[in-house]
PDB file of N, CA and C in Angstrom:
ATOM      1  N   UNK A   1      58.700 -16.897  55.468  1.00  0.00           N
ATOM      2  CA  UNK A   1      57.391 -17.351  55.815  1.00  0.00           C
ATOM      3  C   UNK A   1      57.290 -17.345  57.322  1.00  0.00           C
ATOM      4  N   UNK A   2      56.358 -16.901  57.797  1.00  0.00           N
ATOM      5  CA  UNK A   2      55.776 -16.866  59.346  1.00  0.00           C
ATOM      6  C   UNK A   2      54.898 -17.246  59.564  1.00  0.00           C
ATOM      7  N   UNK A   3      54.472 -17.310  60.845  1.00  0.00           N
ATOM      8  CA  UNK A   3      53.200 -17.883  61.656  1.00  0.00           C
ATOM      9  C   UNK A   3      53.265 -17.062  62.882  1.00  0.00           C
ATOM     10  N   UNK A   4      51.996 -16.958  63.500  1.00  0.00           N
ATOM     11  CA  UNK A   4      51.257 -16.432  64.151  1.00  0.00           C
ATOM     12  C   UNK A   4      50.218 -17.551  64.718  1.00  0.00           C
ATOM     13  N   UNK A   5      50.647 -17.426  66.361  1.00  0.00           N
ATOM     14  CA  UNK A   5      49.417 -18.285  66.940  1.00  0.00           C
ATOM     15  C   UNK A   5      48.219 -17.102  67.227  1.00  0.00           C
ATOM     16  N   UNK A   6      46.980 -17.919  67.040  1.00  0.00           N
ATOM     17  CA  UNK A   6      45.725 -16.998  67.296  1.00  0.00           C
ATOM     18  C   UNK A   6      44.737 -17.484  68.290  1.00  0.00           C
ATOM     19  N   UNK A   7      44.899 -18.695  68.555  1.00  0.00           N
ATOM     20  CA  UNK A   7      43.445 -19.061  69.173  1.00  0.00           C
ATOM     21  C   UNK A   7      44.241 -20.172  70.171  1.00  0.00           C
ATOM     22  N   UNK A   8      43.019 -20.831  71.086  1.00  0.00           N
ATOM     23  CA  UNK A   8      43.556 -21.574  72.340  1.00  0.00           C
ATOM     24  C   UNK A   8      41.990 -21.684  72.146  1.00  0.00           C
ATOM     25  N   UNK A   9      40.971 -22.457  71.482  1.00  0.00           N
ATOM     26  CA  UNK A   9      39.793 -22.337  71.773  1.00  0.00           C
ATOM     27  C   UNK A   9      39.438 -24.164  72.093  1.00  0.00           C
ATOM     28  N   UNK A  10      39.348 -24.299  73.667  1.00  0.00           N
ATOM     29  CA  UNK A  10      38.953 -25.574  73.597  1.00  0.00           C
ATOM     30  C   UNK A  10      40.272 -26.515  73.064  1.00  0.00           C
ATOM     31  N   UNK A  11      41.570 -26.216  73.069  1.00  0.00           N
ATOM     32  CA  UNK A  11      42.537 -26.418  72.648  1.00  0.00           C
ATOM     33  C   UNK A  11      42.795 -27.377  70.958  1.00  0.00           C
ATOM     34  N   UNK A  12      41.975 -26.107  70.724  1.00  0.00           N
ATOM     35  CA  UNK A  12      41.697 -26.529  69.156  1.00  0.00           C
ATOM     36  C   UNK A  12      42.790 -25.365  68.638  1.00  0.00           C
ATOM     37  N   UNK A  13      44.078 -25.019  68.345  1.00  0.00           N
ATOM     38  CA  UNK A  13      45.246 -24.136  68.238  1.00  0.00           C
ATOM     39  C   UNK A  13      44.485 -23.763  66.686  1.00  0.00           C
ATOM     40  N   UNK A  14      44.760 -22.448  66.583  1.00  0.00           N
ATOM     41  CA  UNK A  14      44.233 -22.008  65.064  1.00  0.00           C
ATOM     42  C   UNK A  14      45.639 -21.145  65.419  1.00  0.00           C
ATOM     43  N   UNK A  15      46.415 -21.114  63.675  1.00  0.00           N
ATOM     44  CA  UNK A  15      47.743 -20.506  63.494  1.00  0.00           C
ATOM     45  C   UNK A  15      47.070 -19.544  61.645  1.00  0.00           C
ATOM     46  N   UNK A  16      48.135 -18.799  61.775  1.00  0.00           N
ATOM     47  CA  UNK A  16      48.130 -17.907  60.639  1.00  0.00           C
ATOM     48  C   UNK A  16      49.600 -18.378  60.052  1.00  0.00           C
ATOM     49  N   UNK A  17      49.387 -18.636  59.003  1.00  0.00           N
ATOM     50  CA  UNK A  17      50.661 -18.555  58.441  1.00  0.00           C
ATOM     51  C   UNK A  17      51.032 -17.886  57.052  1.00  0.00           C
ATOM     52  N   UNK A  18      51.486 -16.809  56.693  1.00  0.00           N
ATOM     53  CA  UNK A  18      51.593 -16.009  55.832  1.00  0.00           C
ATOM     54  C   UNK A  18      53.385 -15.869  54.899  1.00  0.00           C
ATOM     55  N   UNK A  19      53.262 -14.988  54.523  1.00  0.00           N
ATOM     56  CA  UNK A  19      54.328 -14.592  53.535  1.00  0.00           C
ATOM     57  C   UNK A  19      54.307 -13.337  53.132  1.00  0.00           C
ATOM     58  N   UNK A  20      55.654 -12.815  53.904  1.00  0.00           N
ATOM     59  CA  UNK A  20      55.658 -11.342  53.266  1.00  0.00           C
ATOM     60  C   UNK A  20      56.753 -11.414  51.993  1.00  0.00           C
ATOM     61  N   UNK A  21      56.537 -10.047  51.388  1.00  0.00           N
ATOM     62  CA  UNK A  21      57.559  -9.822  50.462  1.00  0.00           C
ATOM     63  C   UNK A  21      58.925  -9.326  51.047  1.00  0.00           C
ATOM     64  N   UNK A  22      60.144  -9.465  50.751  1.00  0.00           N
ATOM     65  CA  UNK A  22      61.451  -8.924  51.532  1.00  0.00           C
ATOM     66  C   UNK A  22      61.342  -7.488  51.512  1.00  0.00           C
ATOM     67  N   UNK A  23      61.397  -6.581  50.055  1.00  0.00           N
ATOM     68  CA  UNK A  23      61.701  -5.665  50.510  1.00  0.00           C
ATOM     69  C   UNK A  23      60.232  -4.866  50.818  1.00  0.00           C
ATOM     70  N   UNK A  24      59.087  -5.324  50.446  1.00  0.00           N
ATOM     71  CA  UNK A  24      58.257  -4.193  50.543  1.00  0.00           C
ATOM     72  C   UNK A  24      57.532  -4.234  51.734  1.00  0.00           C
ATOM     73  N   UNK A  25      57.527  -5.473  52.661  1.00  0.00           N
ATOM     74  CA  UNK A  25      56.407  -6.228  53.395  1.00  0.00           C
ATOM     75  C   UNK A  25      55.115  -6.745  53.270  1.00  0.00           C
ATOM     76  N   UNK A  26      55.017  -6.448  52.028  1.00  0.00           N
ATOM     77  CA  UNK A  26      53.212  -6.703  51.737  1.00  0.00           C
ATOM     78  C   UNK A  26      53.530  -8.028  52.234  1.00  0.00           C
ATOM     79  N   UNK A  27      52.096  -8.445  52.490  1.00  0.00           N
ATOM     80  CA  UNK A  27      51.949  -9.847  52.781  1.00  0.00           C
ATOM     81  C   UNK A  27      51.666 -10.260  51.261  1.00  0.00           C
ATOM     82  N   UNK A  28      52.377 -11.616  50.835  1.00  0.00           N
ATOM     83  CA  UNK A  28      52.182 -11.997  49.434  1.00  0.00           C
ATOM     84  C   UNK A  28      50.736 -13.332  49.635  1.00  0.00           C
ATOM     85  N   UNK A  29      50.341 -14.123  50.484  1.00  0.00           N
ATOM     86  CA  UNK A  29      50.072 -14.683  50.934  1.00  0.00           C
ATOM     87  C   UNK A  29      49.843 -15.099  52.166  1.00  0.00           C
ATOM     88  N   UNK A  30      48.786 -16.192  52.581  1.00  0.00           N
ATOM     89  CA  UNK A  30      48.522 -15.995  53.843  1.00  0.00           C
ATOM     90  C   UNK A  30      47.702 -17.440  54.049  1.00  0.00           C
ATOM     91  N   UNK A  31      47.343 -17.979  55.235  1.00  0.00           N
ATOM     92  CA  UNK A  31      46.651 -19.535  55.223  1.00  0.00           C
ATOM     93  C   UNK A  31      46.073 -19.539  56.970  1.00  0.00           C
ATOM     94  N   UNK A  32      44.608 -19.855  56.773  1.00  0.00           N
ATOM     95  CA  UNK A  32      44.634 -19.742  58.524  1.00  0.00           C
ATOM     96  C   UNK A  32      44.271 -21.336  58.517  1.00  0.00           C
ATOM     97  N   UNK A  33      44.651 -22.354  59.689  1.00  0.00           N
ATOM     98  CA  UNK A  33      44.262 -23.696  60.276  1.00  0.00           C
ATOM     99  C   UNK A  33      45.454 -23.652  60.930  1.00  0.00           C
ATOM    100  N   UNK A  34      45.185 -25.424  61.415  1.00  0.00           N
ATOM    101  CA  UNK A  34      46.002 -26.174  62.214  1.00  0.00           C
ATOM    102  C   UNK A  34      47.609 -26.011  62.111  1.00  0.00           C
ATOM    103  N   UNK A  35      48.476 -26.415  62.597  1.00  0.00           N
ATOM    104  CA  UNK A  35      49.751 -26.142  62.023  1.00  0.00           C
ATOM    105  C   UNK A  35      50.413 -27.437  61.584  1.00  0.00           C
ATOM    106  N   UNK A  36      50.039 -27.571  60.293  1.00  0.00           N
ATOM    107  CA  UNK A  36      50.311 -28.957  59.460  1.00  0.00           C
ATOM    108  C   UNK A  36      50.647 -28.764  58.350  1.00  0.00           C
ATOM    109  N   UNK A  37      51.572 -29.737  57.986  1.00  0.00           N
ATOM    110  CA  UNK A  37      51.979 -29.765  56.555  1.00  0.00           C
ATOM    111  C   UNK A  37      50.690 -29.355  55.407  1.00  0.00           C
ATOM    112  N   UNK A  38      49.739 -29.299  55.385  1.00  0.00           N
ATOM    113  CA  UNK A  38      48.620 -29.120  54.450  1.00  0.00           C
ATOM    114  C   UNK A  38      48.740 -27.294  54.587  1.00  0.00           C
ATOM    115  N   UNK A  39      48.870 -27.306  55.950  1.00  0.00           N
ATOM    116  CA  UNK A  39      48.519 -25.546  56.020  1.00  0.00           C
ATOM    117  C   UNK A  39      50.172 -24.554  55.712  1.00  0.00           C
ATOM    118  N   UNK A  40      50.810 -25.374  55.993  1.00  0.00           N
ATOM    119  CA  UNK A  40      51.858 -24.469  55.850  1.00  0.00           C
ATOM    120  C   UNK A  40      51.966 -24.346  53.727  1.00  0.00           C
ATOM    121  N   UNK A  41      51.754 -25.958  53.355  1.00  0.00           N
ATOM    122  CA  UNK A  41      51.908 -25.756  52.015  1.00  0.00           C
ATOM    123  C   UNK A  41      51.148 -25.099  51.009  1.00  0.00           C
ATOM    124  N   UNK A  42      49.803 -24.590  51.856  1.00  0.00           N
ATOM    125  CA  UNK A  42      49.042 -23.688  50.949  1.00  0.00           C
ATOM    126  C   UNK A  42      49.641 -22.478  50.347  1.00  0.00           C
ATOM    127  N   UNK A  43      50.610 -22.095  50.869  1.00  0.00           N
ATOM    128  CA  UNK A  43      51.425 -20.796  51.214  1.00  0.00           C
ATOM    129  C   UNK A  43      52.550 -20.773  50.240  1.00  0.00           C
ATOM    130  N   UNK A  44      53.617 -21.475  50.415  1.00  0.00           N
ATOM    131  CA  UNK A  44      54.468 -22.333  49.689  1.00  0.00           C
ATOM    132  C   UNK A  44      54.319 -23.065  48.387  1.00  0.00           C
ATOM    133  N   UNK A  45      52.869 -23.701  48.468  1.00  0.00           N
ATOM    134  CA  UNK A  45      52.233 -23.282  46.712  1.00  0.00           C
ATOM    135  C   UNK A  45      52.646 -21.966  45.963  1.00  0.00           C
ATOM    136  N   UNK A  46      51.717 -21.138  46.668  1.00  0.00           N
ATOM    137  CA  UNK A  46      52.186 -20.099  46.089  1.00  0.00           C
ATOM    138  C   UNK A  46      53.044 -19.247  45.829  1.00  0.00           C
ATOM    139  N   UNK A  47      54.361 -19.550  46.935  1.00  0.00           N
ATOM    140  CA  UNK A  47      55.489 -19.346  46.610  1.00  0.00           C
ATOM    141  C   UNK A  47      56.491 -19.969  45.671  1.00  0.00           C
ATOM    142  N   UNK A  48      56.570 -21.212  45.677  1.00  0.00           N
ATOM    143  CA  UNK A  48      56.791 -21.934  44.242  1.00  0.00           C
ATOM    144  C   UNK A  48      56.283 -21.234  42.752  1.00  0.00           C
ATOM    145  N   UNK A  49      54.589 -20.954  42.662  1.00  0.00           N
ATOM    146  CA  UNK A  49      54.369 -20.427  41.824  1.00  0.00           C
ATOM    147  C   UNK A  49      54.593 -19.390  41.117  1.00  0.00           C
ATOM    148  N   UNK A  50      54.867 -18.658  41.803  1.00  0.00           N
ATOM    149  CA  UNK A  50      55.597 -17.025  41.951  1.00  0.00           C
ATOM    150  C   UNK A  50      56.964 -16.972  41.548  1.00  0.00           C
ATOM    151  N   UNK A  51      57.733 -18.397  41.905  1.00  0.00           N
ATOM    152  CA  UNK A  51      59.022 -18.114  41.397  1.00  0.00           C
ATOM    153  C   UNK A  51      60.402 -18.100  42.469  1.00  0.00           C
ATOM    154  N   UNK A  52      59.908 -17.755  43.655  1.00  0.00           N
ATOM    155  CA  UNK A  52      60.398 -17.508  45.020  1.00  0.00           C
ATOM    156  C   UNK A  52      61.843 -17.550  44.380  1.00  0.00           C
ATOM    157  N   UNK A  53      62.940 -16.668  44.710  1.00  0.00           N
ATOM    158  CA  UNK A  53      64.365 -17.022  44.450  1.00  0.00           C
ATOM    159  C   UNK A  53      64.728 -17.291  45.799  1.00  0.00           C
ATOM    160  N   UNK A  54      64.330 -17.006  47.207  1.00  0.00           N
ATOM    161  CA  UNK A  54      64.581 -17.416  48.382  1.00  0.00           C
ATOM    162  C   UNK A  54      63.316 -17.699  49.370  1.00  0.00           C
ATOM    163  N   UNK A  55      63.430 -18.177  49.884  1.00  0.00           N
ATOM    164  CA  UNK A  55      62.509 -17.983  51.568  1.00  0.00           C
ATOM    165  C   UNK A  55      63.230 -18.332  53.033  1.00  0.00           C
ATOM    166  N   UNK A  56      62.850 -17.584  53.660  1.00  0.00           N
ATOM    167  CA  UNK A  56      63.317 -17.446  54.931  1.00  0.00           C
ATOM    168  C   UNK A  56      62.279 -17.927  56.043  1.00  0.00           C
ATOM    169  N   UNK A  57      62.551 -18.628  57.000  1.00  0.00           N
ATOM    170  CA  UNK A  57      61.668 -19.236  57.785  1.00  0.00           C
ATOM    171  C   UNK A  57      62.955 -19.629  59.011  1.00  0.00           C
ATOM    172  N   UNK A  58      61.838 -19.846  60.132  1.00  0.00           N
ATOM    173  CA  UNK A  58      61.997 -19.974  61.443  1.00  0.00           C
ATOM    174  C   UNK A  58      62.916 -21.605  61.644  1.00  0.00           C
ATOM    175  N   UNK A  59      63.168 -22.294  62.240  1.00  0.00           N
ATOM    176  CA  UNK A  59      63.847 -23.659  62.889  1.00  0.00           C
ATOM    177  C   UNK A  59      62.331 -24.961  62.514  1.00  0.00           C
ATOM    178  N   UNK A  60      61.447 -24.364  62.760  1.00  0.00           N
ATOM    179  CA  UNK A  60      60.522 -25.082  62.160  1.00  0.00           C
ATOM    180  C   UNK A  60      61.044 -26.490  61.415  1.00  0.00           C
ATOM    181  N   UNK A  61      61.144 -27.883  61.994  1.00  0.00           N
ATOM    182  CA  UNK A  61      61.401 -28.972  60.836  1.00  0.00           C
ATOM    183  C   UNK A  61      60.515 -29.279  59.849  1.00  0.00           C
ATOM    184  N   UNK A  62      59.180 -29.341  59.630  1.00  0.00           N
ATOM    185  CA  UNK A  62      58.639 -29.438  58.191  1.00  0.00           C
ATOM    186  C   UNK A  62      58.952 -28.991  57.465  1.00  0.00           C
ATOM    187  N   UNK A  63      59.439 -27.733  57.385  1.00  0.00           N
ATOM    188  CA  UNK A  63      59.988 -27.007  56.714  1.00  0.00           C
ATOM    189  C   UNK A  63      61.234 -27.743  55.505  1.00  0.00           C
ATOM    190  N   UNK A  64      61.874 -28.107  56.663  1.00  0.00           N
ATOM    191  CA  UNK A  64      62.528 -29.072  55.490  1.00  0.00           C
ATOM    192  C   UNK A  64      62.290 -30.289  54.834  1.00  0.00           C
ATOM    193  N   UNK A  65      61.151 -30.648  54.735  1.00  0.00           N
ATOM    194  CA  UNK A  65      60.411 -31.332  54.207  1.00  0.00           C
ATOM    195  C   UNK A  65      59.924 -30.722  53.166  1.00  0.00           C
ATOM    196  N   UNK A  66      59.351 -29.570  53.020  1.00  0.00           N
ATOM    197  CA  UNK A  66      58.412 -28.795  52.266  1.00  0.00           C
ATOM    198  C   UNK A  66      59.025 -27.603  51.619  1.00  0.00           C
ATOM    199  N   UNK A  67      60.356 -27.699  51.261  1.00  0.00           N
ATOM    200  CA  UNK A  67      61.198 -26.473  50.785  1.00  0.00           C
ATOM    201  C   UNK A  67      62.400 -27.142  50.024  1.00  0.00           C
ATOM    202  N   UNK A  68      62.488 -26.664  49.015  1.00  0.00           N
ATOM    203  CA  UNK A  68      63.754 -27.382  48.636  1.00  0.00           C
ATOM    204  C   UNK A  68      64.688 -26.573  49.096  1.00  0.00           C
ATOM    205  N   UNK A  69      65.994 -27.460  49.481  1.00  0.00           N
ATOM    206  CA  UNK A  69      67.037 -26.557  50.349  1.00  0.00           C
ATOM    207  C   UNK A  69      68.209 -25.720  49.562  1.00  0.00           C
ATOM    208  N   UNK A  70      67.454 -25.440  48.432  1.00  0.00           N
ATOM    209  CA  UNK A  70      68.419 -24.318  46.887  1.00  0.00           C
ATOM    210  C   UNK A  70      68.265 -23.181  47.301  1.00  0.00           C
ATOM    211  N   UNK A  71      66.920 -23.172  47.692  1.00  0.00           N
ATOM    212  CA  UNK A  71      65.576 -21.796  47.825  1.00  0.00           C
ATOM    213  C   UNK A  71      65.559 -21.691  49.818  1.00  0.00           C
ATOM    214  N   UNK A  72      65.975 -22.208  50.668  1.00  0.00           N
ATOM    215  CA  UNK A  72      65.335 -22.416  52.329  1.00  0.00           C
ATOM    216  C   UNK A  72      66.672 -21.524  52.456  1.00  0.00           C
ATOM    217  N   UNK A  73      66.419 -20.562  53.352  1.00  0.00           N
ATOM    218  CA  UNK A  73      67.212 -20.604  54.026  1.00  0.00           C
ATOM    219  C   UNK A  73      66.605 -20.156  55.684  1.00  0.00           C
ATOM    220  N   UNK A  74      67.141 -20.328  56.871  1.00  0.00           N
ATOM    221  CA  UNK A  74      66.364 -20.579  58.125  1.00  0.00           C
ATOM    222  C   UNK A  74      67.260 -19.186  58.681  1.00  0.00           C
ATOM    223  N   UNK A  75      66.556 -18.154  59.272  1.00  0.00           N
ATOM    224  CA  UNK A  75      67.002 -17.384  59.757  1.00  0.00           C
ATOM    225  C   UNK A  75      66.685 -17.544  61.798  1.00  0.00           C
ATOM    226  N   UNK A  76      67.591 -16.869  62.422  1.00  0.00           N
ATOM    227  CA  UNK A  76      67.159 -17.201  63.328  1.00  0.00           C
ATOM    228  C   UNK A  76      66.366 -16.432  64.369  1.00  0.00           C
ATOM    229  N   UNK A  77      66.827 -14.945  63.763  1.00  0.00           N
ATOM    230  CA  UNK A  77      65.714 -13.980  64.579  1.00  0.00           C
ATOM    231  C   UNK A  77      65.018 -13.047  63.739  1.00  0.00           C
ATOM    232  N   UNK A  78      64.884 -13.963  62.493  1.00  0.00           N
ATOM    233  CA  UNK A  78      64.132 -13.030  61.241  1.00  0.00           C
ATOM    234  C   UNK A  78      62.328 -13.033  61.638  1.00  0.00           C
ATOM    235  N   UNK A  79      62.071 -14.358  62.331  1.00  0.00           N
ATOM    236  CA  UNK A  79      60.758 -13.854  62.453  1.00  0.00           C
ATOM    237  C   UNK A  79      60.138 -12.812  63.416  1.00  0.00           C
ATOM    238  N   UNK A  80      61.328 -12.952  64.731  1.00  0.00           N
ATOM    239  CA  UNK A  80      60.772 -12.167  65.582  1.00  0.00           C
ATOM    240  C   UNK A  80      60.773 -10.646  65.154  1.00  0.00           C
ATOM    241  N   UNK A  81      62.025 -10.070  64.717  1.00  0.00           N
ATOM    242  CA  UNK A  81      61.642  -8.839  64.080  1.00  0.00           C
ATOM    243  C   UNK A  81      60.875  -8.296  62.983  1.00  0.00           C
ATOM    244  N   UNK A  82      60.581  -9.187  62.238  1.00  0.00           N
ATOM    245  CA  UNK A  82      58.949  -9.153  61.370  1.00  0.00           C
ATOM    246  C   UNK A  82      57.623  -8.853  62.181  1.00  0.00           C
ATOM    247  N   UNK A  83      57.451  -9.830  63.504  1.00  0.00           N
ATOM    248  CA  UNK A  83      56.400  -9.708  64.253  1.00  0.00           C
ATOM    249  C   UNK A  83      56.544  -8.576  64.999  1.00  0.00           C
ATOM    250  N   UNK A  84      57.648  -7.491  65.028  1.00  0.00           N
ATOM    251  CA  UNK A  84      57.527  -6.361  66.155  1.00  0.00           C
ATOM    252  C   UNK A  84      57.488  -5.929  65.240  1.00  0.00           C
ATOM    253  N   UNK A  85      57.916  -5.787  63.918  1.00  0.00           N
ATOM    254  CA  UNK A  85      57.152  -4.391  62.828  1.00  0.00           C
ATOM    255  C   UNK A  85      55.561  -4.559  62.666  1.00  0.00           C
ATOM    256  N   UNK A  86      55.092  -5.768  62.889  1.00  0.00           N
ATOM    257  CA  UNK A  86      53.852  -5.876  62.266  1.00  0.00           C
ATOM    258  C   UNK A  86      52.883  -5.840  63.482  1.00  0.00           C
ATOM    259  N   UNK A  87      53.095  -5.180  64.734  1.00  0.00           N
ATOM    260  CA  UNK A  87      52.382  -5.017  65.475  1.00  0.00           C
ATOM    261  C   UNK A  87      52.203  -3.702  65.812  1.00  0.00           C
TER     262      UNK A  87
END
């Protein structure tokens, strides 16, 4: 799971936070707001629902709040090379 900052408007921060698939990249999901437990778990819903056998995410601490740690695992330069393919 990743994020993407987008906005600085009036310092109102708008983030993207999405979900690709491992091997194919599609994005499986996706959530735009604030960067809060509400927004990250829209995402993570749907990864639960789906079945997820893993997810990979950034140092981020909510995260471990919002992941059970069977399924988390935290990579440490997995997001940045996601974000240079996807640009």
């Amino acid at each position: 799971m990743n994020y993407v900052f987008i906005s600085n408007t009036r310092k109102k921060y708008i983030w993207l936070v999405y979900a690709l698939e491992k091997n194919s990249k599609n994005v499986v999901c996706f959530n735009v707001g604030k960067r809060t437990n509400k927004t990250l778990n829209r995402v993570l819903e749907t990864l639960k629902l789906s079945e997820a056998k893993k997810i990979f995410t950034d140092r981020l601490k909510n995260y471990k709040y919002l992941i059970n740690e069977k399924i988390h695992s935290v990579k440490r330069f997995g997001k940045k090379n996601i974000l240079k393919e996807r640009i």
